[in-house]
Structures are given as structure tokens and as C-alpha cells.
PDB file of N, CA and C in Angstrom:
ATOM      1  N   UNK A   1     -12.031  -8.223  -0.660  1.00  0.00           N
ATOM      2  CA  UNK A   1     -11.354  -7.057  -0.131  1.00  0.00           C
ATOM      3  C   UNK A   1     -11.371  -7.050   1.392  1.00  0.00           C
ATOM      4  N   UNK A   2     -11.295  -8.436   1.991  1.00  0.00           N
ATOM      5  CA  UNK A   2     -11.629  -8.274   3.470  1.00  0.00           C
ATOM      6  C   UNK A   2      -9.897  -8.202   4.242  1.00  0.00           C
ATOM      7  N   UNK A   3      -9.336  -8.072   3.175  1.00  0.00           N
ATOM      8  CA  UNK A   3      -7.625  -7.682   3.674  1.00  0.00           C
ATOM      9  C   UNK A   3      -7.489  -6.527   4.370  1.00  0.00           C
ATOM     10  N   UNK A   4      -8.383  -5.378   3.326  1.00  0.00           N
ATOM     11  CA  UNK A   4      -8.111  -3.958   3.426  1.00  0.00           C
ATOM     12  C   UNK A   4      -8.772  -3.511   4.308  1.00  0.00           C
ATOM     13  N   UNK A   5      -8.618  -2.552   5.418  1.00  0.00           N
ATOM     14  CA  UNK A   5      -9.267  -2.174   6.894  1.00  0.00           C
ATOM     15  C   UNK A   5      -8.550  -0.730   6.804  1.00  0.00           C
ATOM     16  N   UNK A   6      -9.215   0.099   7.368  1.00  0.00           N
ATOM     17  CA  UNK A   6      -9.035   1.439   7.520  1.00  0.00           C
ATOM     18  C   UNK A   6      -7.931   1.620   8.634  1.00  0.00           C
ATOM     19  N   UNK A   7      -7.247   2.453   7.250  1.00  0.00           N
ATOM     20  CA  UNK A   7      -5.720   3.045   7.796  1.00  0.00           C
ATOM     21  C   UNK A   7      -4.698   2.300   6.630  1.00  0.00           C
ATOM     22  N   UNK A   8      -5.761   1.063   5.431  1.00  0.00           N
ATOM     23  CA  UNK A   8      -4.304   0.362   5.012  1.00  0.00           C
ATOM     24  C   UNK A   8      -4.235   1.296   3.940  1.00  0.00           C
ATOM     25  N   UNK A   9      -3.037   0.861   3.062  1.00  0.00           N
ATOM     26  CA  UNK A   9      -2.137   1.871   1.739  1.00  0.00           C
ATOM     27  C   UNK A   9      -2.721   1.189   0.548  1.00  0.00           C
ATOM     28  N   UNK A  10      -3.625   1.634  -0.285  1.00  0.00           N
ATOM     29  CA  UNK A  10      -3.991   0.945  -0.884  1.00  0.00           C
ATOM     30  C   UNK A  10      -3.729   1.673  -2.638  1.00  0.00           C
ATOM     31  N   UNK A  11      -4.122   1.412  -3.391  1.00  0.00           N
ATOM     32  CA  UNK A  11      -4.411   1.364  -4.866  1.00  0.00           C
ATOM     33  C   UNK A  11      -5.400   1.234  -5.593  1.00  0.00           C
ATOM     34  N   UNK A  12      -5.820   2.913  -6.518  1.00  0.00           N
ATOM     35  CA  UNK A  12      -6.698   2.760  -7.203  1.00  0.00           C
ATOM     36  C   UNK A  12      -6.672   3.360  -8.557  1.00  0.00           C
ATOM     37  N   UNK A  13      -7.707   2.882  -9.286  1.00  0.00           N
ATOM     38  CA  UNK A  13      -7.791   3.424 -10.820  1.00  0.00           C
ATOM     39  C   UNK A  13      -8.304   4.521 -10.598  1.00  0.00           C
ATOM     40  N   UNK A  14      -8.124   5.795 -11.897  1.00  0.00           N
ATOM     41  CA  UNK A  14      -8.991   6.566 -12.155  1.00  0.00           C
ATOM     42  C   UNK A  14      -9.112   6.446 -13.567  1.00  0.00           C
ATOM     43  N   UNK A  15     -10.496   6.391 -13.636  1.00  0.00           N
ATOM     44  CA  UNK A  15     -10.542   5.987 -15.135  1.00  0.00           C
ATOM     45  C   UNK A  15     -11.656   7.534 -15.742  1.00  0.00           C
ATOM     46  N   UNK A  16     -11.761   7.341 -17.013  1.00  0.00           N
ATOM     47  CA  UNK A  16     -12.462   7.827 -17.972  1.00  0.00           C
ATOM     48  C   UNK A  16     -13.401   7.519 -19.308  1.00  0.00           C
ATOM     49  N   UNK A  17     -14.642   7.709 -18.552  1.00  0.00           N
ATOM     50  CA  UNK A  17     -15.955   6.921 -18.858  1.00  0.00           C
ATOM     51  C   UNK A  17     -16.047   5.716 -18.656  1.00  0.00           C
ATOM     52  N   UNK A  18     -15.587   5.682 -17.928  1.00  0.00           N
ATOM     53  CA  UNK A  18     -15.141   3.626 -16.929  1.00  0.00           C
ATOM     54  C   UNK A  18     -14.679   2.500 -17.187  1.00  0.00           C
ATOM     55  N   UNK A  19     -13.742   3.569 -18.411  1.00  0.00           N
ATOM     56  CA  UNK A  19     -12.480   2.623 -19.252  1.00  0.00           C
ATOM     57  C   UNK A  19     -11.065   2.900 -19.004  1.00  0.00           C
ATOM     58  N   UNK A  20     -10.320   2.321 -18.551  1.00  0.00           N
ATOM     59  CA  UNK A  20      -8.929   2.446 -18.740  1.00  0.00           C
ATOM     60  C   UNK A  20      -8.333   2.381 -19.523  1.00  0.00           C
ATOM     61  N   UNK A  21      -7.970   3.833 -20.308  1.00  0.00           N
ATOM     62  CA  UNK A  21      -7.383   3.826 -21.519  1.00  0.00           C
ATOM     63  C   UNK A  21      -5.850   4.585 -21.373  1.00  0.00           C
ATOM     64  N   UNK A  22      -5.992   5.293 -22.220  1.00  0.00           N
ATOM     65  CA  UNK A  22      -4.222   6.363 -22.046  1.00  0.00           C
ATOM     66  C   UNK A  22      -4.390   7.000 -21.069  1.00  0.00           C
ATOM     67  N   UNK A  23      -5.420   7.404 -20.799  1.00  0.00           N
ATOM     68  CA  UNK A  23      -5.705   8.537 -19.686  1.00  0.00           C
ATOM     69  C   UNK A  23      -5.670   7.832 -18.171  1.00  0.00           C
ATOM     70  N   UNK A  24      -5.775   7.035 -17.470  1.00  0.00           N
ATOM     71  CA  UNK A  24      -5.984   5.705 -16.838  1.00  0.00           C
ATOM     72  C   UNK A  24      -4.893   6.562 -15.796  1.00  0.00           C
ATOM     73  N   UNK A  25      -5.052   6.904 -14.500  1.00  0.00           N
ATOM     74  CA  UNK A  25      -3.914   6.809 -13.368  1.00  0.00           C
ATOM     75  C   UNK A  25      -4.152   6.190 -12.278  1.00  0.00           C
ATOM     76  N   UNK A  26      -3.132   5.404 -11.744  1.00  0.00           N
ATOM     77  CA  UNK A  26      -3.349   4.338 -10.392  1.00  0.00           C
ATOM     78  C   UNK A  26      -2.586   5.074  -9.577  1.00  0.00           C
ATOM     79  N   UNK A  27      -3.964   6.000  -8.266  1.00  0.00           N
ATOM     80  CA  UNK A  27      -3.366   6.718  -7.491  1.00  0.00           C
ATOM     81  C   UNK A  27      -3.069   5.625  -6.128  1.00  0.00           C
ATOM     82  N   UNK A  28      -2.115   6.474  -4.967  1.00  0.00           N
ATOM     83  CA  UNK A  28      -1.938   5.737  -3.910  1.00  0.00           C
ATOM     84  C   UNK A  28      -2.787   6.092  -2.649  1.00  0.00           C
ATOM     85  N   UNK A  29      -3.609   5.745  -2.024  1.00  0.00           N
ATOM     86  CA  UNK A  29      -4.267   6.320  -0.887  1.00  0.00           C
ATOM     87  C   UNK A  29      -4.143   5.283   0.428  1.00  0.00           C
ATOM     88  N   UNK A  30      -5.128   6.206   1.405  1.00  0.00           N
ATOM     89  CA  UNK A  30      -5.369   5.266   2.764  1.00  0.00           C
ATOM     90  C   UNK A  30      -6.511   5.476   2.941  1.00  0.00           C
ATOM     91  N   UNK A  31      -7.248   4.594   3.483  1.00  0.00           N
ATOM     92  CA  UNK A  31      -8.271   4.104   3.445  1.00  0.00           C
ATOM     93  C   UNK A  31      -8.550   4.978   4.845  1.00  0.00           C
ATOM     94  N   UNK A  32      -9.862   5.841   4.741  1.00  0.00           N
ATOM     95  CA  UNK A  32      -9.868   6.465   5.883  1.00  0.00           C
ATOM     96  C   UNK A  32     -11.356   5.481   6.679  1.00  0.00           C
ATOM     97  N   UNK A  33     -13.072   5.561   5.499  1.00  0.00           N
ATOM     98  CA  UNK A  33     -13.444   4.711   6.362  1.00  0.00           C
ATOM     99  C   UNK A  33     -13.830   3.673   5.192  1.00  0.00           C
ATOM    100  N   UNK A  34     -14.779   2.658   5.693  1.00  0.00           N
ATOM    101  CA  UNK A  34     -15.375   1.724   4.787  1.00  0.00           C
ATOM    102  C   UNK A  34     -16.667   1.354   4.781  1.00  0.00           C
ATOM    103  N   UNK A  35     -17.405   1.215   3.533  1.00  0.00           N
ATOM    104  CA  UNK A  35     -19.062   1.367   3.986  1.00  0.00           C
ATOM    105  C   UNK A  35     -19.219   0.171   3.462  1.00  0.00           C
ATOM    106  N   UNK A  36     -20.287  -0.360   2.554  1.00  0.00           N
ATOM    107  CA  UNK A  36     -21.002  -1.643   2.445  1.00  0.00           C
ATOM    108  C   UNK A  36     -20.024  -1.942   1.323  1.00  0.00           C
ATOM    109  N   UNK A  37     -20.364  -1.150   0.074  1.00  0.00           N
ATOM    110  CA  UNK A  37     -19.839  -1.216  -1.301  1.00  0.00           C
ATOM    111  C   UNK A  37     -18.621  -0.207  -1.341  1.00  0.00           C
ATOM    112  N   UNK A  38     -18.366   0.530  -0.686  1.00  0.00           N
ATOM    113  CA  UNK A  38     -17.629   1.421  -0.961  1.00  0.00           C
ATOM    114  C   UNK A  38     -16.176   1.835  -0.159  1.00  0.00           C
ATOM    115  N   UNK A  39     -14.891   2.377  -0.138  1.00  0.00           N
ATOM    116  CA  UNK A  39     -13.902   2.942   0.356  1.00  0.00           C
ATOM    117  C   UNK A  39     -14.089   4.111   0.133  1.00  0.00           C
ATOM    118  N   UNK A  40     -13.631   5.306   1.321  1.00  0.00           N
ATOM    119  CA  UNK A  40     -13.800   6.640   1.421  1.00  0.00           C
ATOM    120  C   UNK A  40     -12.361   6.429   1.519  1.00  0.00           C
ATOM    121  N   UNK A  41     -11.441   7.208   0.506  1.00  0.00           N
ATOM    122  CA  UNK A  41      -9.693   7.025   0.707  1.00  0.00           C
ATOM    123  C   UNK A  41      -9.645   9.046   0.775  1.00  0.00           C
ATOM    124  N   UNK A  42      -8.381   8.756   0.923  1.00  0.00           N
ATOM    125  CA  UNK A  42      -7.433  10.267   0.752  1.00  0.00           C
ATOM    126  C   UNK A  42      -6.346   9.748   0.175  1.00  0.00           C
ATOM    127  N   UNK A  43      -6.436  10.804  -0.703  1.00  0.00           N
ATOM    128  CA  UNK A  43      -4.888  10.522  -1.788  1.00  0.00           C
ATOM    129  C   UNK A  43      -4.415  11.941  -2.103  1.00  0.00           C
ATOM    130  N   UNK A  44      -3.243  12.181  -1.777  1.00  0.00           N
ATOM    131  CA  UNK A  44      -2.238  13.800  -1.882  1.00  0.00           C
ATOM    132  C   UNK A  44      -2.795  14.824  -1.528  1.00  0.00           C
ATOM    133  N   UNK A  45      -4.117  14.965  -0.825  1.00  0.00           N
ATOM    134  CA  UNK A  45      -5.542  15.929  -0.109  1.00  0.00           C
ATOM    135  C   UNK A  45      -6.074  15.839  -0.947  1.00  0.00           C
ATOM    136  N   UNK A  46      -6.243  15.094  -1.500  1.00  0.00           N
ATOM    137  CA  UNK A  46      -8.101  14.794  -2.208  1.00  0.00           C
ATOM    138  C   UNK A  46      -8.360  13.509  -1.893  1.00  0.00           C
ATOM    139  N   UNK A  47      -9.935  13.858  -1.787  1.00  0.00           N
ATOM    140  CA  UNK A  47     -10.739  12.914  -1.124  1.00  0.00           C
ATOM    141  C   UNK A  47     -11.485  12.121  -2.032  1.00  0.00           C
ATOM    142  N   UNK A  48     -11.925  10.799  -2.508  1.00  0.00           N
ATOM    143  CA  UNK A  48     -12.487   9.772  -2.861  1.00  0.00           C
ATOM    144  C   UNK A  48     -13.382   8.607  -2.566  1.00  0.00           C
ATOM    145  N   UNK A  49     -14.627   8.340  -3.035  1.00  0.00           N
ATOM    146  CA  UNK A  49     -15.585   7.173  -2.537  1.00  0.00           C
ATOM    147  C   UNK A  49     -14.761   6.402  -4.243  1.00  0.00           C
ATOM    148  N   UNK A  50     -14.943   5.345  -3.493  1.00  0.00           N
ATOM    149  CA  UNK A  50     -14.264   4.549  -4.958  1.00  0.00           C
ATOM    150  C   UNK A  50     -15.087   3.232  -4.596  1.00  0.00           C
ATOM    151  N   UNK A  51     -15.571   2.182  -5.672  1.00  0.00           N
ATOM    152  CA  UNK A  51     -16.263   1.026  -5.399  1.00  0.00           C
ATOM    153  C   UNK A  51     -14.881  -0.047  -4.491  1.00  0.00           C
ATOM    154  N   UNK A  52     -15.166  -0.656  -3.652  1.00  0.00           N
ATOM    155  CA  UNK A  52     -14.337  -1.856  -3.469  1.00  0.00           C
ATOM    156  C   UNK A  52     -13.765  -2.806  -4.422  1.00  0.00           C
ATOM    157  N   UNK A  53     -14.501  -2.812  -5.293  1.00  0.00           N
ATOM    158  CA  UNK A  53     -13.744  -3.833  -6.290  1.00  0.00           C
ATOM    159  C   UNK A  53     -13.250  -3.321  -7.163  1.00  0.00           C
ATOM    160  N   UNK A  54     -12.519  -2.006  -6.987  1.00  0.00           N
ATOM    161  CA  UNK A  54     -11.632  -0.727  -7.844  1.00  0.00           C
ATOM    162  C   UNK A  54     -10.444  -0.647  -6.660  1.00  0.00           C
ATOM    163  N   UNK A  55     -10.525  -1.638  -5.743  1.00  0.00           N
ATOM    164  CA  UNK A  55      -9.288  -0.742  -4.492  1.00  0.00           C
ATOM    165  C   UNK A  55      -8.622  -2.008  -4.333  1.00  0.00           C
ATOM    166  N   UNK A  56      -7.155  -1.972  -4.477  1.00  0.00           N
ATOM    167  CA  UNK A  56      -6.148  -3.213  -4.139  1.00  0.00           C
ATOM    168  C   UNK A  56      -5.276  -2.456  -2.948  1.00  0.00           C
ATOM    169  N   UNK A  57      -4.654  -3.638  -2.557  1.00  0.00           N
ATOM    170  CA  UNK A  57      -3.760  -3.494  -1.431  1.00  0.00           C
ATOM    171  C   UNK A  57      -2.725  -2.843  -2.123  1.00  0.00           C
ATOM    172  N   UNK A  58      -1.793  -1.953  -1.402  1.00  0.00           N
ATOM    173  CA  UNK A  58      -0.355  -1.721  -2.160  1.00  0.00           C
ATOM    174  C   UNK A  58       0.790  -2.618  -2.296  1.00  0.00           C
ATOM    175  N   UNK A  59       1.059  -2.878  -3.494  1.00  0.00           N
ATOM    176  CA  UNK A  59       1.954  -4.103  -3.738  1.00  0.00           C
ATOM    177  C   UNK A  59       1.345  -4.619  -4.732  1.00  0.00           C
ATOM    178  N   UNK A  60       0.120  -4.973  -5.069  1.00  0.00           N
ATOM    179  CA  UNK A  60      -0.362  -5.747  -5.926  1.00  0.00           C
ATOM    180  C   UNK A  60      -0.004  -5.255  -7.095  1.00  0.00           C
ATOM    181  N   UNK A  61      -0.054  -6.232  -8.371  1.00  0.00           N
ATOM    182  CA  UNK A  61       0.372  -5.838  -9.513  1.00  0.00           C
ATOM    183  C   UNK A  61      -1.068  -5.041 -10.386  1.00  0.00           C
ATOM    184  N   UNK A  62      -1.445  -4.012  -9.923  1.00  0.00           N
ATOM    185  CA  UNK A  62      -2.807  -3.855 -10.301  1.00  0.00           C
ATOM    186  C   UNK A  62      -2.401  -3.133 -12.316  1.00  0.00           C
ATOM    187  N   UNK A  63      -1.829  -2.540 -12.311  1.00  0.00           N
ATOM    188  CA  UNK A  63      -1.925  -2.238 -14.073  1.00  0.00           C
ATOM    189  C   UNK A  63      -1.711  -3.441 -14.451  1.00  0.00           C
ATOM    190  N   UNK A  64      -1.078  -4.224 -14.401  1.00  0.00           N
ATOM    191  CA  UNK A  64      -0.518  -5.663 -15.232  1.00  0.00           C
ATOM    192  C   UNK A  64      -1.367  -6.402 -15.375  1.00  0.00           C
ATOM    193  N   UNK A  65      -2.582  -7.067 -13.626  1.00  0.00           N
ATOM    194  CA  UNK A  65      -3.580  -7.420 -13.957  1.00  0.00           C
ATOM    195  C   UNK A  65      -5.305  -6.881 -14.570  1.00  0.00           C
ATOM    196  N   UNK A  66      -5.138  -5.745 -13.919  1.00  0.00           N
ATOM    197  CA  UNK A  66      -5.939  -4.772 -14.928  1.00  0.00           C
ATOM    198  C   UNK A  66      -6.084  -5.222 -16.074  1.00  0.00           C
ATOM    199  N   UNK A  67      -5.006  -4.541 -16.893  1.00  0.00           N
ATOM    200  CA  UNK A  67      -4.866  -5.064 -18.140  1.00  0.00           C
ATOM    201  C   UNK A  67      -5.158  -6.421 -19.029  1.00  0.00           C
ATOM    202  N   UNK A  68      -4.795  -7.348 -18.344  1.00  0.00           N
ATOM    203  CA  UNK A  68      -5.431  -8.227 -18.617  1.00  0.00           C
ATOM    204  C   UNK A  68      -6.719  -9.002 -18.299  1.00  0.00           C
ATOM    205  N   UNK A  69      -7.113  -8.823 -17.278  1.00  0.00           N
ATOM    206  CA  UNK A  69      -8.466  -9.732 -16.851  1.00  0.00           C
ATOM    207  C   UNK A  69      -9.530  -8.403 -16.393  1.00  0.00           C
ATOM    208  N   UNK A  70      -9.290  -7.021 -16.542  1.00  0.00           N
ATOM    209  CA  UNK A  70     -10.247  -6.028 -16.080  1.00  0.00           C
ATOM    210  C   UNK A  70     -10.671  -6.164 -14.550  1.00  0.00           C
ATOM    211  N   UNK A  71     -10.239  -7.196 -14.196  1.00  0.00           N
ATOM    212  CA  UNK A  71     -10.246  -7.586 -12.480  1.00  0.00           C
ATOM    213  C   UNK A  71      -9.175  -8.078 -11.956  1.00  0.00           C
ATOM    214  N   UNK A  72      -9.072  -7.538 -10.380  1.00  0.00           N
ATOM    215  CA  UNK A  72      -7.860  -7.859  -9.625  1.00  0.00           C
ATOM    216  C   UNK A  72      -8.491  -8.337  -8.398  1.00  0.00           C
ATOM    217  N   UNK A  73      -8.622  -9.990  -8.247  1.00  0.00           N
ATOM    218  CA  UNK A  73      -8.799 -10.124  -7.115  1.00  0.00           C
ATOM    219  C   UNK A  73      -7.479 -10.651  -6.383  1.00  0.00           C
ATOM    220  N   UNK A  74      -6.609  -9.730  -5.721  1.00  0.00           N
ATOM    221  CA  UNK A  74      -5.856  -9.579  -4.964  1.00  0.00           C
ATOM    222  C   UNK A  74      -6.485  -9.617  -3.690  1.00  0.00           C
TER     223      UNK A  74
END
């Protein structure tokens, strides 16, 4: 994730019980700061710590690979 730097447009899951199921939405945010393990984003005024290896660049095909490999290293 050394693409993504504060200020980029990025992509994330929200999941339920830390499965992506029906319920599953891939919101759009910006990355406001960045800590060791973690992204602090804003998405539509709500605020989020999300793990790094839950946050893709925007563009990436993240449901498609989701779906298949449970990881997106984009």
C-alpha cells in the first residue's frame, strides 16, 4: 500500500463480522492521515480507521478481486 499517501481516493470494504457477504459495501474515501497499520479516511462525513490491507487505490477492481482471492494486492 506504499502507492496510497494522504489526500489519495481510495476504496474500502465494510463488512459484517469480517465477512463479505450480501451486506458487504465498497465505500469511496480520502485518505486524510496514515499510521503504522492503519488509514484514518473520510467518506460522505463519516470518519474511519480501516486496516491497510482493507484500502485500495480507486480504480482497482476491488469486488471482483475480493471475491475471489479475499485479497487485493493492488
Amino acid at each position: 500500500m506504499e502507492n496510497i499517501l494522504v489526500g489519495s481516493r481510495v476504496v474500502f470494504g465494510l463488512y459484517k463480522d469480517g465477512l463479505c457477504n450480501s451486506e458487504c459495501k465498497y465505500l469511496h474515501a480520502v485518505v486524510l492521515e496514515s499510521g503504522d497499520d492503519f488509514f484514518y479516511l473520510v467518506s460522505y462525513g463519516d470518519f474511519y480507521k480501516i486496516r491497510k490491507i482493507f484500502v485500495y487505490p480507486e480504480g482497482a477492481p476491488v469486488p471482483f478481486i475480493y471475491n475471489m482471492f479475499w485479497l487485493c494486492f493492488c
